[in-house]
C-alpha atoms as a PDB file:
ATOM      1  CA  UNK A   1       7.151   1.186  -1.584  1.00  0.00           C
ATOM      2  CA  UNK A   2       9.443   1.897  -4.379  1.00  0.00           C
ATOM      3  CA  UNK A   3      12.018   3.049  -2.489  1.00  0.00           C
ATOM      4  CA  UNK A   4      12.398   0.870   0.374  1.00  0.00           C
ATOM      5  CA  UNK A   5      15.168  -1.498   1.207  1.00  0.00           C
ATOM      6  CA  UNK A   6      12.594  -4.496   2.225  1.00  0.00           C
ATOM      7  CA  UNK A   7      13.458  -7.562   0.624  1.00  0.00           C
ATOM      8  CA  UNK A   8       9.728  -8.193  -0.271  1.00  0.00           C
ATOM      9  CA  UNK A   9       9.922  -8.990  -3.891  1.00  0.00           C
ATOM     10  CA  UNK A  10       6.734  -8.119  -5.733  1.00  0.00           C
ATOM     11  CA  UNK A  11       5.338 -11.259  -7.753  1.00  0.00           C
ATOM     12  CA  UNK A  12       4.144  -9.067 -10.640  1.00  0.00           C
ATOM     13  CA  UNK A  13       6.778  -6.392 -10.789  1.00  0.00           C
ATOM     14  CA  UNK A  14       4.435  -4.154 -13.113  1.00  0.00           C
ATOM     15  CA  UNK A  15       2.332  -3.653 -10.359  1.00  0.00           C
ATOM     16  CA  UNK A  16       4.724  -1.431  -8.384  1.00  0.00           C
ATOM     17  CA  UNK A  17       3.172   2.077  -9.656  1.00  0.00           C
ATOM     18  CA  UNK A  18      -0.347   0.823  -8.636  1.00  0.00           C
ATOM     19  CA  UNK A  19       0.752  -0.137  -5.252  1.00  0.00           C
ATOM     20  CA  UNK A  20       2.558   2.890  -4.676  1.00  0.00           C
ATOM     21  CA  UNK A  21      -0.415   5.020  -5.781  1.00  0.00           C
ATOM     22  CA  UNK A  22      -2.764   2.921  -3.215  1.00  0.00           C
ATOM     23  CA  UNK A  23      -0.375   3.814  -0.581  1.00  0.00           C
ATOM     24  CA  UNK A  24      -0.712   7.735  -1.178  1.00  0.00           C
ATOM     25  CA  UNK A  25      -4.084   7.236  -1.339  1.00  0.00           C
ATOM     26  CA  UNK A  26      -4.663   4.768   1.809  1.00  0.00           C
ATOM     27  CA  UNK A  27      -2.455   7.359   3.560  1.00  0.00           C
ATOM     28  CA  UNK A  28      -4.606  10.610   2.552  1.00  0.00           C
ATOM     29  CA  UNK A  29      -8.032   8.859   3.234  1.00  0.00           C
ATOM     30  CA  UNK A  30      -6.787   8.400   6.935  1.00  0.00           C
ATOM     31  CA  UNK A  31      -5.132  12.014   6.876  1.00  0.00           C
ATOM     32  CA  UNK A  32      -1.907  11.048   7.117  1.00  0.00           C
ATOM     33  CA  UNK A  33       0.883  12.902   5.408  1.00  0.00           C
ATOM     34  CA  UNK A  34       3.574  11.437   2.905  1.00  0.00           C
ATOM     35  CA  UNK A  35       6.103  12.813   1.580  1.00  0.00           C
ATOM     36  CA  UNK A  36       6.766  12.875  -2.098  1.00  0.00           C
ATOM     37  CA  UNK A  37      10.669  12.315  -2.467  1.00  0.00           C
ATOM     38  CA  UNK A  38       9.855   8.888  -0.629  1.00  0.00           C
ATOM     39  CA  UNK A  39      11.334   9.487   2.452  1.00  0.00           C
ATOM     40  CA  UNK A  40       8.685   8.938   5.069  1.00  0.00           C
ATOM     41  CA  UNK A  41      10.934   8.739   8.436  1.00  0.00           C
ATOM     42  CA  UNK A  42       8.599  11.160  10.635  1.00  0.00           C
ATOM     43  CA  UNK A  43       5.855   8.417   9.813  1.00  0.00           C
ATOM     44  CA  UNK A  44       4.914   7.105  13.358  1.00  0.00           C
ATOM     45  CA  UNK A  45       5.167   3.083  13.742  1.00  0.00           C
ATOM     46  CA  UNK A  46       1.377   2.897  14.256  1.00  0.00           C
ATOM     47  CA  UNK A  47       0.560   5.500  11.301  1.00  0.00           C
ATOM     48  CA  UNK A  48       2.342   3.277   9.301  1.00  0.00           C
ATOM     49  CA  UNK A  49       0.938   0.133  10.603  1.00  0.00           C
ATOM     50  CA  UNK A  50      -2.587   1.544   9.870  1.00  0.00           C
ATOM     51  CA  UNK A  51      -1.709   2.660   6.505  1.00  0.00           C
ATOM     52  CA  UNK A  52       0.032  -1.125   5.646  1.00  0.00           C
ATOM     53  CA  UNK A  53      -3.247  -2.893   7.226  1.00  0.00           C
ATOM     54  CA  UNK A  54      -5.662  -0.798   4.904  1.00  0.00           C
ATOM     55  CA  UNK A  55      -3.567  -1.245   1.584  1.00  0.00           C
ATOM     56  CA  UNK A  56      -4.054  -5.462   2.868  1.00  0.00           C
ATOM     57  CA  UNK A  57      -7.606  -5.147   3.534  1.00  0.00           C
ATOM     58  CA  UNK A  58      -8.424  -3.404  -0.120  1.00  0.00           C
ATOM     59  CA  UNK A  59      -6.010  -5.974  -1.700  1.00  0.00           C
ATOM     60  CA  UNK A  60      -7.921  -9.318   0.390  1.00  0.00           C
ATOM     61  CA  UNK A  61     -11.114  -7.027  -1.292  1.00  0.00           C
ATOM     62  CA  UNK A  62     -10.395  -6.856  -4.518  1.00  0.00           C
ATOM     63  CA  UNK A  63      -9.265 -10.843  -4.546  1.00  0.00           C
ATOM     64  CA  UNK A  64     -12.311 -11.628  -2.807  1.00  0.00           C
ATOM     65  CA  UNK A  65     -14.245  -9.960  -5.419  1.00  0.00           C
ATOM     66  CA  UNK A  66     -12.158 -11.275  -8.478  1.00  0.00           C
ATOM     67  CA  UNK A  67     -12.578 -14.795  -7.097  1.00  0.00           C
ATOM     68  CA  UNK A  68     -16.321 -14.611  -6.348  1.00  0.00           C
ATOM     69  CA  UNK A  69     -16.847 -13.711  -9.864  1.00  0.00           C
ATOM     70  CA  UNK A  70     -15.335 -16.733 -11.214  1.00  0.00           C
ATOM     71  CA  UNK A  71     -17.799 -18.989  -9.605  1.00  0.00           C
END
């Protein structure tokens, strides 16, 4: 994530490193490989896709959770 050229602009820039570490970790839980300079071009369009969907499902998880605990 840090070193893409998306124009997706973070609301809460600090967040960056934790995003980027949920990625690695999204990506190893579903076996899939990353490499560590960042470059990630032998990534398959639907390896990526999977590993994008599961950062968004953990992220509409941990809202959920943060919300349900504030009623």
């Amino acid at each position: 994530m840090s070193r893409s050229s998306s124009n997706n602009q973070l609301v809460v820039p600090q967040a960056n490193a934790a995003l980027d570490q949920m990625k690695y970790e999204v990506a190893q839980q579903l076996g899939i490989q990353l490499q560590p300079n960042g470059y990630n071009g032998q990534l398959l369009t639907r390896e990526a896709g999977t590993i994008g969907g599961n950062i968004t499902r953990t992220l509409v998880q941990m809202a959920e959770q943060q919300l349900a605990g504030r009623f």
